[in-house]
C-alpha atoms as a PDB file:
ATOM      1  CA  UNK A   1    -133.368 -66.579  19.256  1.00  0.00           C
ATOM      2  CA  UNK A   2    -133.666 -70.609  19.933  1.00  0.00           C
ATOM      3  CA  UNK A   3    -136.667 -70.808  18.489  1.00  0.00           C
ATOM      4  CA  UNK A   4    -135.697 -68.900  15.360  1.00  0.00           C
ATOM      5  CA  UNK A   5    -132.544 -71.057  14.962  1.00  0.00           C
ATOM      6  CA  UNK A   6    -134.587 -74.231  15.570  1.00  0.00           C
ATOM      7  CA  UNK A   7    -136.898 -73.548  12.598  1.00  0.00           C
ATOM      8  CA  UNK A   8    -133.963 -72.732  10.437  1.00  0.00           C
ATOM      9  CA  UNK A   9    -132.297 -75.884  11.553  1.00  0.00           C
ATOM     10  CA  UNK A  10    -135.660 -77.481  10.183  1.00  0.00           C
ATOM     11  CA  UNK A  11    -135.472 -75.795   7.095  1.00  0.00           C
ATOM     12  CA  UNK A  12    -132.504 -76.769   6.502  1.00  0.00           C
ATOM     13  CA  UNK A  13    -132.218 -80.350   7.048  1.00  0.00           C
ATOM     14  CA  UNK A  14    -135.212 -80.906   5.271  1.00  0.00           C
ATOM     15  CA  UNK A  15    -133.840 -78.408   1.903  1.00  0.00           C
ATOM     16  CA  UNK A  16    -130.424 -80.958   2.650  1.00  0.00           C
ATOM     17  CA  UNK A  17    -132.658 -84.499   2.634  1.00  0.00           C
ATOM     18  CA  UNK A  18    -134.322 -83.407  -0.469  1.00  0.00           C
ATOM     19  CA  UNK A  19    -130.969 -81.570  -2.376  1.00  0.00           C
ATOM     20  CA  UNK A  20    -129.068 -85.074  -0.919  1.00  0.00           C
ATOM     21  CA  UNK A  21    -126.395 -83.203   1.264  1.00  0.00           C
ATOM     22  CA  UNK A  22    -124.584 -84.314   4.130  1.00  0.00           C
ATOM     23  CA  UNK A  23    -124.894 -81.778   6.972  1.00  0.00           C
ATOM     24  CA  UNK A  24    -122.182 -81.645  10.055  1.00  0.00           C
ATOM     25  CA  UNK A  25    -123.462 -84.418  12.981  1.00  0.00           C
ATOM     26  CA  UNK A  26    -120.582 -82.771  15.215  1.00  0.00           C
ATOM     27  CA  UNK A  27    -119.424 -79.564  15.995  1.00  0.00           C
ATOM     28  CA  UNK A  28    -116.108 -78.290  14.414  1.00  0.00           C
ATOM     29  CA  UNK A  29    -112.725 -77.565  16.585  1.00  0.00           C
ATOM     30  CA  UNK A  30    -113.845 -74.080  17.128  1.00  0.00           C
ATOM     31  CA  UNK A  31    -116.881 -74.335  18.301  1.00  0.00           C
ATOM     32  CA  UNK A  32    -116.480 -77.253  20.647  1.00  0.00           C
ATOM     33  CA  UNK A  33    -113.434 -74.884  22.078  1.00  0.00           C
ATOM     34  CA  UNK A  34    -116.304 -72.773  22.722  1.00  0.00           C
ATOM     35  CA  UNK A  35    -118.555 -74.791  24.407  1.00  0.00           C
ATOM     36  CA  UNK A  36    -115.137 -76.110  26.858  1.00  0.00           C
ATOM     37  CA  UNK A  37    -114.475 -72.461  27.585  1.00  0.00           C
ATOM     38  CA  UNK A  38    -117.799 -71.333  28.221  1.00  0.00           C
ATOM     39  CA  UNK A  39    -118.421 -74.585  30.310  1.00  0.00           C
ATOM     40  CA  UNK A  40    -115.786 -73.307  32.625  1.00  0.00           C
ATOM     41  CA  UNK A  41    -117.652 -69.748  33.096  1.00  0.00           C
ATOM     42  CA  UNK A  42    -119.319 -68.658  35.887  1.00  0.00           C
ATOM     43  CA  UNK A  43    -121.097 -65.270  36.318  1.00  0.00           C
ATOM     44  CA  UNK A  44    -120.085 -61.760  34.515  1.00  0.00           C
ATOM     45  CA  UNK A  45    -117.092 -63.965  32.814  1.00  0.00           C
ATOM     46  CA  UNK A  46    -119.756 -66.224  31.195  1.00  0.00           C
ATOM     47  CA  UNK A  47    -122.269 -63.553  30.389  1.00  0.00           C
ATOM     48  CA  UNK A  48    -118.905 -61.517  28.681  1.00  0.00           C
ATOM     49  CA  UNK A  49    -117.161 -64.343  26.915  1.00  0.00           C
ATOM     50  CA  UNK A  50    -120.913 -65.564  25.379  1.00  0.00           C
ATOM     51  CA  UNK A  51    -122.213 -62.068  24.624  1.00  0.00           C
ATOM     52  CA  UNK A  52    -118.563 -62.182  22.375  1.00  0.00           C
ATOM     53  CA  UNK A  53    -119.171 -65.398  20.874  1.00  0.00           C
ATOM     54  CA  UNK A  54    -123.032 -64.511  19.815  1.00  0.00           C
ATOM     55  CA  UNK A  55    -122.088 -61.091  18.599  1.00  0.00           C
ATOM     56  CA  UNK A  56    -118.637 -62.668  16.486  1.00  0.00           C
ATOM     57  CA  UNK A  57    -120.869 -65.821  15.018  1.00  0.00           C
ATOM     58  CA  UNK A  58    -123.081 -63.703  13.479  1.00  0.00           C
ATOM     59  CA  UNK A  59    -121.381 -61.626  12.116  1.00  0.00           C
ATOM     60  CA  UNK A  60    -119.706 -64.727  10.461  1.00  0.00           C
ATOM     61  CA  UNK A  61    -123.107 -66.008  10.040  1.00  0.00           C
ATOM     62  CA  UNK A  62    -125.089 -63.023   8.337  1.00  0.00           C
ATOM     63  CA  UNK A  63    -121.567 -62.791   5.917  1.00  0.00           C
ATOM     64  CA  UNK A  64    -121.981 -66.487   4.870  1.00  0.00           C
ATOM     65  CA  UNK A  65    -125.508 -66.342   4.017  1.00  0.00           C
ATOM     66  CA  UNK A  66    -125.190 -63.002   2.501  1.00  0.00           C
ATOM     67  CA  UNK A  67    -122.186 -64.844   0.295  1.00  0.00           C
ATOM     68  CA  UNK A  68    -124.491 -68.319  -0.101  1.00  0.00           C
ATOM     69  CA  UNK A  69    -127.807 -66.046  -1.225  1.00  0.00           C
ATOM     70  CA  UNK A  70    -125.707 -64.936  -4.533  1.00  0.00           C
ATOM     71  CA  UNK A  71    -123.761 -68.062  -5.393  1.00  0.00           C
ATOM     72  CA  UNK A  72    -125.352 -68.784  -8.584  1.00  0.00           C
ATOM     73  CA  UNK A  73    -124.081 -72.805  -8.328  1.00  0.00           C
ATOM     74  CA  UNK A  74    -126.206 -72.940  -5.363  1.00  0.00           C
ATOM     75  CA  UNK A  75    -129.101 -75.254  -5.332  1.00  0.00           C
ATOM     76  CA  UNK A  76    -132.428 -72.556  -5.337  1.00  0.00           C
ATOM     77  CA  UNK A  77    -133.737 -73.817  -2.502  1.00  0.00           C
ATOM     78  CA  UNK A  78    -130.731 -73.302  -0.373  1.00  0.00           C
ATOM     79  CA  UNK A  79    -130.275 -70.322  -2.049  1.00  0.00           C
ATOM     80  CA  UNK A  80    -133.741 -68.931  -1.439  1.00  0.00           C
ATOM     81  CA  UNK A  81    -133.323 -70.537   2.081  1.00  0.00           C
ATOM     82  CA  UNK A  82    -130.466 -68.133   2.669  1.00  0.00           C
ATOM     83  CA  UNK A  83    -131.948 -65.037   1.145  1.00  0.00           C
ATOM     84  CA  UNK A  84    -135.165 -65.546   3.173  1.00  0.00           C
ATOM     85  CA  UNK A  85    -132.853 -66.440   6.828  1.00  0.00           C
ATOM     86  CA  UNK A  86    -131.028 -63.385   5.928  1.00  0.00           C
ATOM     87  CA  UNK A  87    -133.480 -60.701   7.762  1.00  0.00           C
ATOM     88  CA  UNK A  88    -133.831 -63.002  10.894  1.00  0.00           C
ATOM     89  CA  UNK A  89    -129.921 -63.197  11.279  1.00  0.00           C
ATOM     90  CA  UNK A  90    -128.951 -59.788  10.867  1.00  0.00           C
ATOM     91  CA  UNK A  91    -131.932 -58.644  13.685  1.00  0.00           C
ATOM     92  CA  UNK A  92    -130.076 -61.336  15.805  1.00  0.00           C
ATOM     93  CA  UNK A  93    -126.878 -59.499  14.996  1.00  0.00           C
ATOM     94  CA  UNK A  94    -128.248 -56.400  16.038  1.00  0.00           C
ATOM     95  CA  UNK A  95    -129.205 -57.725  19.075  1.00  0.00           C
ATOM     96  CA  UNK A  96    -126.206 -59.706  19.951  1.00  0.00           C
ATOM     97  CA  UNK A  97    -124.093 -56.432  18.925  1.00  0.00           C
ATOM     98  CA  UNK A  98    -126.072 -54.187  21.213  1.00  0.00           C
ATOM     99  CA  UNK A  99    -125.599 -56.646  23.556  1.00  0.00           C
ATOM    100  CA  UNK A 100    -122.214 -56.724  23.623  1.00  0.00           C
ATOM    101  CA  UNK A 101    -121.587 -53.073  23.352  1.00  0.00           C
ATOM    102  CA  UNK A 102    -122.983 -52.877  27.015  1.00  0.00           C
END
């Protein structure tokens, strides 16, 4: 999974240099709550509260590029970017579902 989000990250900063967007230096409220709660995990509590996070975030995730692949005001290479991330994401999904089912 890090390695798969690592090339997207590429992918994407380098679609955002070229299209001349600014992408987020800093994580949002949300997800730095995240990071403070799961910082304070130890164990079966950590395992539990990640396994939630992973399996909520992509669901947000696969929505948003789902959404993002059909905007038609969408640069094409961020569209295409999206389209093309799409499969990867919803495997991760799966996983982080099944995961969490456990």
């Amino acid at each position: 999974m890090v390695k798969d989000h690592s090339a997207a990250d590429k992918k994407l900063k380098a679609i955002a240099a070229k299209e001349n967007l600014q992408l987020p230096q800093t994580l949002d409220p949300e997800h730095e709550a995240l990071v403070t709660k799961l910082q304070s995990l130890k164990g079966k509590d950590f395992d539990s509260a990640y396994i939630n996070a992973m399996a909520k975030g992509h669901d947000k995730a696969v929505a948003l590029f789902e959404s993002a692949s059909q905007q038609t005001q969408m640069p094409g290479e961020l569209k295409q970017f999206a389209a093309s991330t799409l499969p990867t994401l919803a495997e991760h999904q799966e996983m982080a579902r099944s995961l969490h089912e456990k």
